[in-house]
Protein backbone atom coordinates (compact mmCIF):
# COMPACT_ATOMS: atom_id res chain seq x y z
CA UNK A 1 150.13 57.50 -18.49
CA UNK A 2 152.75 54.79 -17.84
CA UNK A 3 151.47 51.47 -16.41
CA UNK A 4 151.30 51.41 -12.53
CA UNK A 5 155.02 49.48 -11.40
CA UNK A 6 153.66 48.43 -8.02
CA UNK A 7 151.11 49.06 -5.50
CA UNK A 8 151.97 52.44 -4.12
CA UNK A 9 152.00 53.95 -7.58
CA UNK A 10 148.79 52.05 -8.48
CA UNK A 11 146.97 53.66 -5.42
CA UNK A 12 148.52 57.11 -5.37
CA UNK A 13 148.47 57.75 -9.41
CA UNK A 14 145.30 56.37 -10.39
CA UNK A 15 143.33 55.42 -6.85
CA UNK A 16 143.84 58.67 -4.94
CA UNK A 17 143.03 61.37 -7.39
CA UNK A 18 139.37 59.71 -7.93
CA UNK A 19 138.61 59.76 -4.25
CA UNK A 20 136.13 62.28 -2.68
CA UNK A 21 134.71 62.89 0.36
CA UNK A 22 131.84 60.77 0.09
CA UNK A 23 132.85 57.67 -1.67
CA UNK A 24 135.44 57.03 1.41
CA UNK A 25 133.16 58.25 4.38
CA UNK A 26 130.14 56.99 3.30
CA UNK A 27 129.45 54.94 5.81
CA UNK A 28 130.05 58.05 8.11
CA UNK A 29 126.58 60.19 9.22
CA UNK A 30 128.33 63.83 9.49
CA UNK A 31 126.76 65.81 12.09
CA UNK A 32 128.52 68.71 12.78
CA UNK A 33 131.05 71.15 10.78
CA UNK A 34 133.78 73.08 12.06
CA UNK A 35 135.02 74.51 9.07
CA UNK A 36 136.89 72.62 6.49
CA UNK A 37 136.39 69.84 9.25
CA UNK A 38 133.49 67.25 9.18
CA UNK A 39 132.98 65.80 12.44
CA UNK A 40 130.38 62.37 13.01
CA UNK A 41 129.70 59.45 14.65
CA UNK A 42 132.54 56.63 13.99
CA UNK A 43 131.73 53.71 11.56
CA UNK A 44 134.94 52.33 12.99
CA UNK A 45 134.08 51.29 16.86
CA UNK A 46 133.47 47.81 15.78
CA UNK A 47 135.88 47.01 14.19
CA UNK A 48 139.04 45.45 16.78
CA UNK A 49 142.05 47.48 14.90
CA UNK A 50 141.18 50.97 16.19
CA UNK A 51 142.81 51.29 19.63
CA UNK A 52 140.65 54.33 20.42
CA UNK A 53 137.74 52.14 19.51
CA UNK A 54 139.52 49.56 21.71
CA UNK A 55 139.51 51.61 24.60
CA UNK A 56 135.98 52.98 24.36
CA UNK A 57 137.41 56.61 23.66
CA UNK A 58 135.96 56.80 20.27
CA UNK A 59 132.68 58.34 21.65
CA UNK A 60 133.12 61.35 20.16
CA UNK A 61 133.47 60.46 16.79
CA UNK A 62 135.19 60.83 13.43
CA UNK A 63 136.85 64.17 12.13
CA UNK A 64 137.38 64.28 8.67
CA UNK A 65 139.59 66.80 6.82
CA UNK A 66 137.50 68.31 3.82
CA UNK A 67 140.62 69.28 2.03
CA UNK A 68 142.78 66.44 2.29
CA UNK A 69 140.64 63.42 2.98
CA UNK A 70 142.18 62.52 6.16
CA UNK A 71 140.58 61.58 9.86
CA UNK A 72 141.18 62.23 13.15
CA UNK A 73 139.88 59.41 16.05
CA UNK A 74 138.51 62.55 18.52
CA UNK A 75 139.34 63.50 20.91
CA UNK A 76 142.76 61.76 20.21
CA UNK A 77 145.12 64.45 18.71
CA UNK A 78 148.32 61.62 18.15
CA UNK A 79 145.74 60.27 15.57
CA UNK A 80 145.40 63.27 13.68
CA UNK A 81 145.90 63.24 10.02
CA UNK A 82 145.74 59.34 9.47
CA UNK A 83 146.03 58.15 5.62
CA UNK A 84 142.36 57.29 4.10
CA UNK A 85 144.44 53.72 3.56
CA UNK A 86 144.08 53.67 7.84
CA UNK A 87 140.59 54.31 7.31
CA UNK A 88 140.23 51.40 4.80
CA UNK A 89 142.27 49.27 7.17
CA UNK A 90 139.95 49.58 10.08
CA UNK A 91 141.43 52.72 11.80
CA UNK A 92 145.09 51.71 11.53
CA UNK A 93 147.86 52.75 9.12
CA UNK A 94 148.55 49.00 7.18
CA UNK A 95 151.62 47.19 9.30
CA UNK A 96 154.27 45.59 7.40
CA UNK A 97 154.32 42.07 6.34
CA UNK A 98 150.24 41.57 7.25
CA UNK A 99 148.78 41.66 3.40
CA UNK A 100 146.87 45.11 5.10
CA UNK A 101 148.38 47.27 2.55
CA UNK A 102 147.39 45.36 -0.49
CA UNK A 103 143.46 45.18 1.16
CA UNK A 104 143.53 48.40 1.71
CA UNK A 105 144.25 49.29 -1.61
CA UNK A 106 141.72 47.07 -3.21
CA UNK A 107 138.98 48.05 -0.79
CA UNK A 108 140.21 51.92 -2.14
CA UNK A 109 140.30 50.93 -5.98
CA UNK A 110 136.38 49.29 -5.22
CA UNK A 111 135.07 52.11 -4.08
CA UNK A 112 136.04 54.64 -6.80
CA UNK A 113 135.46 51.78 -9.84
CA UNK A 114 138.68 51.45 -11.06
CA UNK A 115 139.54 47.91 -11.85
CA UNK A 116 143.18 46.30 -9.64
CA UNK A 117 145.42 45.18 -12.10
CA UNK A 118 147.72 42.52 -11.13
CA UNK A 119 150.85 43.73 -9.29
CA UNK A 120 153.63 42.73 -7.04
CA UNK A 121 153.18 42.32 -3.38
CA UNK A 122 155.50 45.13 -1.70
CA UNK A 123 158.51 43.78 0.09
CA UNK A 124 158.62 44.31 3.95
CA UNK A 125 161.53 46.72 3.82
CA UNK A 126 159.13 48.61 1.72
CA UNK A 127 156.01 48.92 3.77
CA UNK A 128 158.25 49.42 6.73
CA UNK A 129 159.23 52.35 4.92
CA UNK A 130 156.34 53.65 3.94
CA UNK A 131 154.64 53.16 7.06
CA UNK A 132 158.19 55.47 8.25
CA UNK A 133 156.76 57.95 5.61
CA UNK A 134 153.26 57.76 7.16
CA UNK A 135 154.65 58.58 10.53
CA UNK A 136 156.28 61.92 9.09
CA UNK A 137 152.88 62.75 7.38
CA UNK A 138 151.13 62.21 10.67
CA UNK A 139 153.52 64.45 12.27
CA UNK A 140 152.73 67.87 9.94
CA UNK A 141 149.35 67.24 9.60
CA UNK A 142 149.00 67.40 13.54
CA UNK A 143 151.64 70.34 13.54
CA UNK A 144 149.13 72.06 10.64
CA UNK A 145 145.80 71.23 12.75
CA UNK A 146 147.49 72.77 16.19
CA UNK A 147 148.13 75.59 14.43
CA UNK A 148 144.56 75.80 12.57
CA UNK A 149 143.31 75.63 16.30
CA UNK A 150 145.15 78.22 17.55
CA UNK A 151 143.89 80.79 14.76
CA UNK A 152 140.62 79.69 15.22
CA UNK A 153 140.30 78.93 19.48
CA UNK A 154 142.93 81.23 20.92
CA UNK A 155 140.79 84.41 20.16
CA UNK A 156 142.12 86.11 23.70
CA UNK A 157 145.88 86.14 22.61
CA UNK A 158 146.85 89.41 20.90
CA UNK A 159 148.87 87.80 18.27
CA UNK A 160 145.90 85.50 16.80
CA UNK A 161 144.07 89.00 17.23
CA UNK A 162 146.22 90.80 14.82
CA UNK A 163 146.57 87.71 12.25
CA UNK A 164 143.18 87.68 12.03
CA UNK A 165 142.39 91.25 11.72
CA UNK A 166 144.86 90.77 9.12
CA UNK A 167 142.97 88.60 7.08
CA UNK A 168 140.19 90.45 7.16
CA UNK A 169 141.34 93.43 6.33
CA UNK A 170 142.95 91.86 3.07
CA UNK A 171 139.11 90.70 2.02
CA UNK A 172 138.84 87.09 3.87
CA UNK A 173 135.69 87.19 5.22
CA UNK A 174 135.06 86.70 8.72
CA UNK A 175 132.78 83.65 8.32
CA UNK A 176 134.92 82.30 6.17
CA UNK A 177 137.98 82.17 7.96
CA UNK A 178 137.46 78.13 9.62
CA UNK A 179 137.58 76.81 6.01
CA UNK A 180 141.09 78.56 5.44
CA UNK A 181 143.89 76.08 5.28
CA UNK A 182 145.51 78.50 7.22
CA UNK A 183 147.21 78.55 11.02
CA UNK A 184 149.36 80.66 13.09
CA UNK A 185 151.95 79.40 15.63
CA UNK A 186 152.07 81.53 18.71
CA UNK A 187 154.99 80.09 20.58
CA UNK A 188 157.35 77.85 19.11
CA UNK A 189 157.83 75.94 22.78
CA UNK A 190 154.03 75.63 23.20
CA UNK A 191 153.79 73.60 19.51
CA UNK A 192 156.48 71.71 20.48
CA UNK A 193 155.09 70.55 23.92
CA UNK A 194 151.33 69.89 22.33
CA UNK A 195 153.20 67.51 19.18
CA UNK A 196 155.13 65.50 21.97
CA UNK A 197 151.20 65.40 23.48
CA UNK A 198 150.19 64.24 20.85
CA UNK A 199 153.30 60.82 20.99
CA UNK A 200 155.96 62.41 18.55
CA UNK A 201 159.42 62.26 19.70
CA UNK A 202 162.03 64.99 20.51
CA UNK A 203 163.60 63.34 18.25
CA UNK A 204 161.29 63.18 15.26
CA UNK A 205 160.24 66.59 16.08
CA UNK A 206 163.57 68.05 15.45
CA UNK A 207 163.96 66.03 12.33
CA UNK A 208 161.40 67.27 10.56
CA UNK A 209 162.18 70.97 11.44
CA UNK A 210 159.23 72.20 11.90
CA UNK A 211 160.12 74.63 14.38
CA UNK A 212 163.82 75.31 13.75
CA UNK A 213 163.39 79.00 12.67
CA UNK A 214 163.12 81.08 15.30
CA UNK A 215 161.41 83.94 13.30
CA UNK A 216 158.25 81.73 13.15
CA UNK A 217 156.65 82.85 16.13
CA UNK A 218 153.09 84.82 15.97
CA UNK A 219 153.41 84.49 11.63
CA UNK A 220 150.56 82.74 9.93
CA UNK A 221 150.93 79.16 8.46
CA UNK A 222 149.76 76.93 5.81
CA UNK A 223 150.83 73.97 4.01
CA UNK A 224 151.72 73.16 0.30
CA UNK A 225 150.62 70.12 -0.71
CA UNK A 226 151.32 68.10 -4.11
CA UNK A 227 148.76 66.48 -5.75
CA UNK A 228 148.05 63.74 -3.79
CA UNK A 229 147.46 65.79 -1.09
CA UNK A 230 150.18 65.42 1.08
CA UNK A 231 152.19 68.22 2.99
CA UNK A 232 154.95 68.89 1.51
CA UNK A 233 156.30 72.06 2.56
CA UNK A 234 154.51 75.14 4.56
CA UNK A 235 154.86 79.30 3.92
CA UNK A 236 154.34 81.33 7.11
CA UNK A 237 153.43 85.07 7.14
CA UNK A 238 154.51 88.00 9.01
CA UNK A 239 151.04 89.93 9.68
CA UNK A 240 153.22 92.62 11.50
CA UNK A 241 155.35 93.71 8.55
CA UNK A 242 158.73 91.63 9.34
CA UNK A 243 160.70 91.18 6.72
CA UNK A 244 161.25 89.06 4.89
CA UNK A 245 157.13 88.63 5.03
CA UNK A 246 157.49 84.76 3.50
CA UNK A 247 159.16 82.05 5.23
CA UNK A 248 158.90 78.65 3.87
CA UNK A 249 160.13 75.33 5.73
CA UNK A 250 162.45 74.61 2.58
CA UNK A 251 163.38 75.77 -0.73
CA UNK A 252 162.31 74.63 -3.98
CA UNK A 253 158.61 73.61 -3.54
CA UNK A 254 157.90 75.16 -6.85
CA UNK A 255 160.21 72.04 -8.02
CA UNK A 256 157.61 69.34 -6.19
CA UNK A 257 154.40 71.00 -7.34
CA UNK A 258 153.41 72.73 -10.28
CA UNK A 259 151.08 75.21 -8.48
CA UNK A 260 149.81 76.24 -5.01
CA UNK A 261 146.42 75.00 -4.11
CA UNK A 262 146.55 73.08 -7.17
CA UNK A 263 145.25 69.71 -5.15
CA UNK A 264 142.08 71.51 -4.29
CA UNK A 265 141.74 73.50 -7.13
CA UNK A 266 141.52 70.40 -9.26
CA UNK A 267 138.87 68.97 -6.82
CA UNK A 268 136.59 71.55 -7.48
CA UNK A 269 136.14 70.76 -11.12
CA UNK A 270 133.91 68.17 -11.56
CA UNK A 271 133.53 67.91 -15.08
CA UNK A 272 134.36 69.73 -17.81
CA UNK A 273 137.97 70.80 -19.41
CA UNK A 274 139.96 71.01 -15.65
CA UNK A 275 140.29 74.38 -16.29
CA UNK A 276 142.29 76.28 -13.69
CA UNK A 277 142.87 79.85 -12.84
CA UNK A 278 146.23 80.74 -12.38
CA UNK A 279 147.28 84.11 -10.42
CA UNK A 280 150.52 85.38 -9.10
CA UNK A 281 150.54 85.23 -4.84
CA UNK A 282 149.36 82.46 -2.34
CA UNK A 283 147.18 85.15 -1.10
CA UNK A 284 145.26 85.56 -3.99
CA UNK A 285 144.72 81.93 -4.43
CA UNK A 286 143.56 81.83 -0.72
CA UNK A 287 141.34 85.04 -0.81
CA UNK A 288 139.82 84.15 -4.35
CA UNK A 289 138.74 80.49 -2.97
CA UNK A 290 137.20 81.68 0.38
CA UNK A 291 135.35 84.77 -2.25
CA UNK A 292 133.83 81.68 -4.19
CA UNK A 293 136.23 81.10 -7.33
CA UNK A 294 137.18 77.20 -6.39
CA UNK A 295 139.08 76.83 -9.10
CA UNK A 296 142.05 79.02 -8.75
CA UNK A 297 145.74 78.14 -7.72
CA UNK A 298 148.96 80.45 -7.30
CA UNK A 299 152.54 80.43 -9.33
CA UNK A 300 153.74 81.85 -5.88
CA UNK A 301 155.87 84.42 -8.20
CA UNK A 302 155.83 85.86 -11.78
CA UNK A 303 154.92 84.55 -15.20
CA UNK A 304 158.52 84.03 -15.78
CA UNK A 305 158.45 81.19 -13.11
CA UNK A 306 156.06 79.28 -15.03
CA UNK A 307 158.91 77.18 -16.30
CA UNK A 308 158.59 74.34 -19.04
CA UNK A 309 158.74 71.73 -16.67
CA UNK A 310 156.25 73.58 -14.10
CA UNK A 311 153.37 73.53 -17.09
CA UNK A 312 154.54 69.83 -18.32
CA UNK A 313 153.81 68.73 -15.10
CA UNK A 314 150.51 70.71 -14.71
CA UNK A 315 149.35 68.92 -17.81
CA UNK A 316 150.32 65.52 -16.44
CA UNK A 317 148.14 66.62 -13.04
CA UNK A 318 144.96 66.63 -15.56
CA UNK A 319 144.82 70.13 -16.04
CA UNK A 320 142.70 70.83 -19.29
CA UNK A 321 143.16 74.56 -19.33
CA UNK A 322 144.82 77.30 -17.71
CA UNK A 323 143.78 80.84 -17.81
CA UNK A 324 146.43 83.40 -16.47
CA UNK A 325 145.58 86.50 -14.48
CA UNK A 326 148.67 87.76 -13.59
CA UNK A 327 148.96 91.13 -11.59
CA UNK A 328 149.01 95.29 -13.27
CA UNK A 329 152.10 96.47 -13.57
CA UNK A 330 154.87 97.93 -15.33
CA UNK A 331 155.83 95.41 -18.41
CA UNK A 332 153.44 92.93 -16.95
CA UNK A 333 153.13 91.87 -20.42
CA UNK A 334 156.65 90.76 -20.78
CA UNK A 335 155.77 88.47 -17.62
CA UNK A 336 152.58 86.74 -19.93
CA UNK A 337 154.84 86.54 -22.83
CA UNK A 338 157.55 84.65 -20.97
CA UNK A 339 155.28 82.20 -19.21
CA UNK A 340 153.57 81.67 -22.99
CA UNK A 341 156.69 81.10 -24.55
CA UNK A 342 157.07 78.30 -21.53
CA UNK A 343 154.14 76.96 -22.65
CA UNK A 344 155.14 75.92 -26.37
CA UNK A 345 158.02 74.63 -25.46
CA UNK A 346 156.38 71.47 -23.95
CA UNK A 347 153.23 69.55 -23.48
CA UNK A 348 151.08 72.08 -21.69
CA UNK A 349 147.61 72.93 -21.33
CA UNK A 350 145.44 74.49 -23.03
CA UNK A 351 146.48 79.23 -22.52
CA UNK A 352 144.69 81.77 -21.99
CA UNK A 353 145.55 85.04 -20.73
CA UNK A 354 144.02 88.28 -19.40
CA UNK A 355 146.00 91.44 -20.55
CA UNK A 356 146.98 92.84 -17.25
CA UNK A 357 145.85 95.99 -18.23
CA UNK A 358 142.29 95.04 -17.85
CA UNK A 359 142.31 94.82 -14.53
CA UNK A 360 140.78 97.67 -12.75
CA UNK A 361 143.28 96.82 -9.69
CA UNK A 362 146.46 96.16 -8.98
CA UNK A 363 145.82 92.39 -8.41
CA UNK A 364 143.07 89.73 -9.12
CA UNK A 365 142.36 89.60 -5.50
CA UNK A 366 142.61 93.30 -4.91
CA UNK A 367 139.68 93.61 -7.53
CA UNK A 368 137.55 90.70 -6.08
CA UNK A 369 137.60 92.77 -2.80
CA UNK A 370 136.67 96.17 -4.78
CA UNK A 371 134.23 95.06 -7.09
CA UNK A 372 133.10 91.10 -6.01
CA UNK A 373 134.55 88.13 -7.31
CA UNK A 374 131.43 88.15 -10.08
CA UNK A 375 133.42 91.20 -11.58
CA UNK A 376 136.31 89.04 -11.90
CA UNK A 377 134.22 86.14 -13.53
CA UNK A 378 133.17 88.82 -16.10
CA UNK A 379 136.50 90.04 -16.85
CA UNK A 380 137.89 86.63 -17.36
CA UNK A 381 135.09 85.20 -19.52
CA UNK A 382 134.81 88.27 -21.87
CA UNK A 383 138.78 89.27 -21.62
CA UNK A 384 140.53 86.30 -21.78
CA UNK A 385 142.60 85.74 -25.08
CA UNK A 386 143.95 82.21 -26.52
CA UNK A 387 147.94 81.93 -26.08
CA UNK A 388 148.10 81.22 -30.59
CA UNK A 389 146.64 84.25 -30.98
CA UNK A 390 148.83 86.29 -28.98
CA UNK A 391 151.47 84.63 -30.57
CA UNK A 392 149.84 85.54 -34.12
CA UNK A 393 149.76 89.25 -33.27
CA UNK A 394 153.09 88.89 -31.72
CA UNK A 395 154.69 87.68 -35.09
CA UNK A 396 152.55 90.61 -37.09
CA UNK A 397 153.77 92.94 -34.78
CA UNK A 398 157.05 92.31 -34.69
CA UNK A 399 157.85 91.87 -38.41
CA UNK A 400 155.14 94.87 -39.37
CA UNK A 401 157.65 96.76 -36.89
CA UNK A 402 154.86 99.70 -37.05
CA UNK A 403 154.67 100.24 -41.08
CA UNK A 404 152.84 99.41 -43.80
CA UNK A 405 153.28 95.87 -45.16
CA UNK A 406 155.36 94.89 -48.08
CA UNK A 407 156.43 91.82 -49.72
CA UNK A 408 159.52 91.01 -48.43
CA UNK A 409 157.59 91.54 -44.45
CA UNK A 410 154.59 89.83 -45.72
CA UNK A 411 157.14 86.23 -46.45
CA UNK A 412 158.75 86.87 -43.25
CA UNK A 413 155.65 86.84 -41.30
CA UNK A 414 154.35 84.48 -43.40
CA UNK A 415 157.23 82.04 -43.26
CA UNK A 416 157.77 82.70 -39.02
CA UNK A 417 154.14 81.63 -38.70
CA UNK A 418 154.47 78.24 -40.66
CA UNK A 419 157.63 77.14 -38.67
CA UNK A 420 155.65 77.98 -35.65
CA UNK A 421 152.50 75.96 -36.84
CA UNK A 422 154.98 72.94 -37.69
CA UNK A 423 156.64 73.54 -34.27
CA UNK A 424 153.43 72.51 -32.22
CA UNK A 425 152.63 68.96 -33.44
CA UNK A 426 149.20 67.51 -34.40
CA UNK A 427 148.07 67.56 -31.10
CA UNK A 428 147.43 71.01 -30.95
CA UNK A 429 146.34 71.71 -34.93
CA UNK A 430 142.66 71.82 -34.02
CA UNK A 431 143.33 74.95 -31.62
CA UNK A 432 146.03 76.46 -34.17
CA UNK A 433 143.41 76.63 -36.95
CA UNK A 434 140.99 78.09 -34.41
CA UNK A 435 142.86 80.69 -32.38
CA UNK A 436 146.58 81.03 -34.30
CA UNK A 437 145.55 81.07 -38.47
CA UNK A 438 142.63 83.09 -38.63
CA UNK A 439 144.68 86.47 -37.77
CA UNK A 440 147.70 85.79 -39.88
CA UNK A 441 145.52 85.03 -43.07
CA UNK A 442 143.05 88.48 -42.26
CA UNK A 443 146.58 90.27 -41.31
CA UNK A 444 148.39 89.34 -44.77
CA UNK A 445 145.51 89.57 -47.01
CA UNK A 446 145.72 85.44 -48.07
CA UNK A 447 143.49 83.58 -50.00
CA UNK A 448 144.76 80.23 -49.51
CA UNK A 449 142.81 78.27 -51.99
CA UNK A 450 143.27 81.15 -54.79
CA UNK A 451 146.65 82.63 -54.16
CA UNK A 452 147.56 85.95 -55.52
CA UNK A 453 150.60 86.40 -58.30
CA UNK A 454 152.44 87.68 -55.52
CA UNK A 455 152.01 84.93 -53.20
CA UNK A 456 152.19 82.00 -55.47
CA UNK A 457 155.78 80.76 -55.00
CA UNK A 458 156.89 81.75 -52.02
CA UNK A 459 153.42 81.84 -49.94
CA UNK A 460 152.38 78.78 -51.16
CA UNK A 461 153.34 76.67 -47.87
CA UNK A 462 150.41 78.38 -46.15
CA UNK A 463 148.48 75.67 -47.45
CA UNK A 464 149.62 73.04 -45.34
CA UNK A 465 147.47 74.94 -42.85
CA UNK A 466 144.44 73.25 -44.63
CA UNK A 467 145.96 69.94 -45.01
CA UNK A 468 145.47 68.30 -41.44
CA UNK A 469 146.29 64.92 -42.00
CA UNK A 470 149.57 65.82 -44.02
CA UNK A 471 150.47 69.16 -42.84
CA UNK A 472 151.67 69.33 -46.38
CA UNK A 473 151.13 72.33 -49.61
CA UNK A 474 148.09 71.55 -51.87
CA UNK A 475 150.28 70.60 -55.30
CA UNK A 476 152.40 68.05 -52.70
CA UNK A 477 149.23 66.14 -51.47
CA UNK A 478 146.93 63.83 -52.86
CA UNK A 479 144.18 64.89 -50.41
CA UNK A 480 143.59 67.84 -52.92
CA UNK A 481 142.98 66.67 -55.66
């Protein structure tokens, strides 16, 4: 990881992904939980920069975002969604030109351990804009809670009725529903009156277009956020059948994050190799969470759209390893073989795959719901398959070609398999030996250290397999002798 260039990349590349729940709110004594919101008395009402506080409205307390880290002053709505910076800053977003921003920071770096390096003050023009940015942010956070409300508080109005009998028939359990990041906007008008409730503009409201489509009425909503945890687009769902079934507020989120849900899904690993499950739909990633599987995030398409950049950047998020469970059906396996090839084309994680064929259903999510989610736990722990050793068999299959081997076959594979090898880098040697070498060498009959007549000259350079510090044949390398 490049060094930090200024404040804002300090806090939101190194700061923000170490934060949890209870190393900001600590000071907060939670009391009551609606959902994925924690709600509790306000550690804040002393302190002179909170308005609410100010005005003795803060009597109700703190709310607290599970997901995303960020509070609401209750029972102010126009405060919802406020930056865990504001929180750090005594209730308030930092102001330009005050030194807040750069406290606010360090008090942020403190509490997670990480040491402040010495960096540039931000200009004004700067914090002016960010605090621009932080405006916007406050403005789809509020638009994403009015819409959580609705799905969960409107119960009488037919259209939350049917979204929500739509969840549950697709497997989202009933008492699960309040921790769904998930909303529905009944009237387009309404939203628009309770955000300019809530202090937003006309203006500002129509310039984030939030509400331009007109199809959005009555569909189910839910933001995409990147890593940081910040909004940065929303899908909404037709429960009724109208096509098309997915809107999205723009195009080309796939572009800004690597994976849906992969914020959270990254949160929920607390240890270990970041491993991540990847499936096909937002759906899926949504049902499998609220079933119990934490750890699961969505392509939001097919294999093939797990481009080279997509899994460079998922390895740059921290993700360890990725196992994909990609949906049954026909040439599904062309789908895993595309998004593999993806893979060694870059600096990925860690792959492993689950032949689609496994799966009892059509989807993951469709099998949690028929068999439990401990089914698909099984399957993935005792079906999974490293990415090298697909590729092995993929190379033995191809130049095999369904006959017996020969010689001339036996170099081909043989000599495919070493440009591969050298293709990877030492990075990844360790899991080549492990998952990629072992079938080649059974398939083609090798004995490395005691080659056959047949394989002396030309199979020779499958001994810089056992050369790791080299990569180079036994007679080339001193390490041998």
């Amino acid at each position: 990881m490049t060094r930090p260039k200024n404040l804002v990349e300090f806090f939101e590349r190194v700061v923000y992904p170490r934060l949890t729940l209870a190393a900001v709110y600590r000071d907060v004594v939670f009391q009551h939980c609606q959902g994925r919101f924690w709600l509790g008395d306000c550690p804040l009402r002393e302190q002179s920069k909170c308005t609410c506080c100010q005005n003795g409205d803060h009597r109700h307390g703190i709310r607290v975002d599970t997901h995303s880290l960020r509070f609401s002053c209750v029972p102010h709505r126009e405060k919802c969604g406020e930056s865990v910076l504001a929180y750090f800053n005594g209730g308030v977003f930092p102001r330009p030109a005050t030194g807040e921003y750069r406290a606010a920071v360090v008090k942020a770096a403190d509490v997670v351990g990480v040491k402040m390096p010495e960096l540039p003050d931000l200009t004004p023009q700067q914090e002016t804009q960010i605090c621009a940015q932080q405006r916007q942010a406050k403005l789809v956070e509020t638009f994403f809670f009015e819409s959580y409300r609705s799905l969960q508080v409107d119960l009488a109005d037919y259209r939350c009725e049917v979204a929500r009998s739509f969840l549950a028939d697709h497997g989202f359990p009933e008492e699960r529903l309040a921790e769904l990041p998930v909303g529905i906007v009944l009237d387009r008008e309404a939203m628009r009156a309770s955000l300019q409730e809530s202090r937003f503009t006309v203006d500002e409201i129509h310039e984030a277009k939030l509400l331009a489509d007109v199809r959005l009425s009555g569909r189910l909503i839910g933001p995409i956020r990147d890593m940081r945890g910040r909004i940065v687009n929303f899908w909404a769902y037709d429960p009724g059948g109208q096509q098309p079934a997915f809107l999205f507020l723009q195009r080309g989120w796939k572009s800004v994050v690597p994976a849906f849900g992969l914020d959270a899904a990254l949160r929920a690993v607390v240890s270990g190799a970041k491993e991540v499950v990847l499936v096909e739909t937002l759906f899926d990633a949504l049902l499998l969470r609220a079933l119990g599987m934490p750890n699961v995030a969505a392509i939001g398409g097919t294999g093939e759209e797990l481009t080279p950049r997509r899994w460079r950047r998922l390895a740059e998020a921290g993700v360890g390893r990725v196992t994909l469970v990609l949906n049954r059906r026909d040439e599904a396996m062309d789908s895993v073989e595309k998004a593999i090839s993806n893979a060694f084309e870059t600096s990925a994680p860690r792959v492993y795959y689950v032949d689609p064929e496994m799966l009892s259903a059509d989807s993951p999510g469709q099998l949690a719901r028929r068999e439990g989610i401990d089914a698909l736990r099984e399957l993935i722990e005792r079906r999974r398959v490293h990415a090298y050793r697909y590729k092995a068999l993929a190379i033995l299959a191809e130049q095999r070609n369904g006959h017996p081997w020969n010689e001339i076959t036996q170099r081909k594979a043989l000599h495919e398999a070493i440009d591969f090898y050298a293709s990877q880098g030492i990075r990844r040697m360790s899991d080549l030996d492990m998952h990629f070498v072992p079938p080649i060498i059974d398939a083609l009959g090798l004995n490395v250290s005691q080659p056959t007549r047949a394989t002396t000259a030309e199979l020779k350079p499958a001994t810089r397999w056992w050369c790791k510090m080299h990569r180079c044949a036994a007679t080339e390398c001193f390490c041998f002798d």
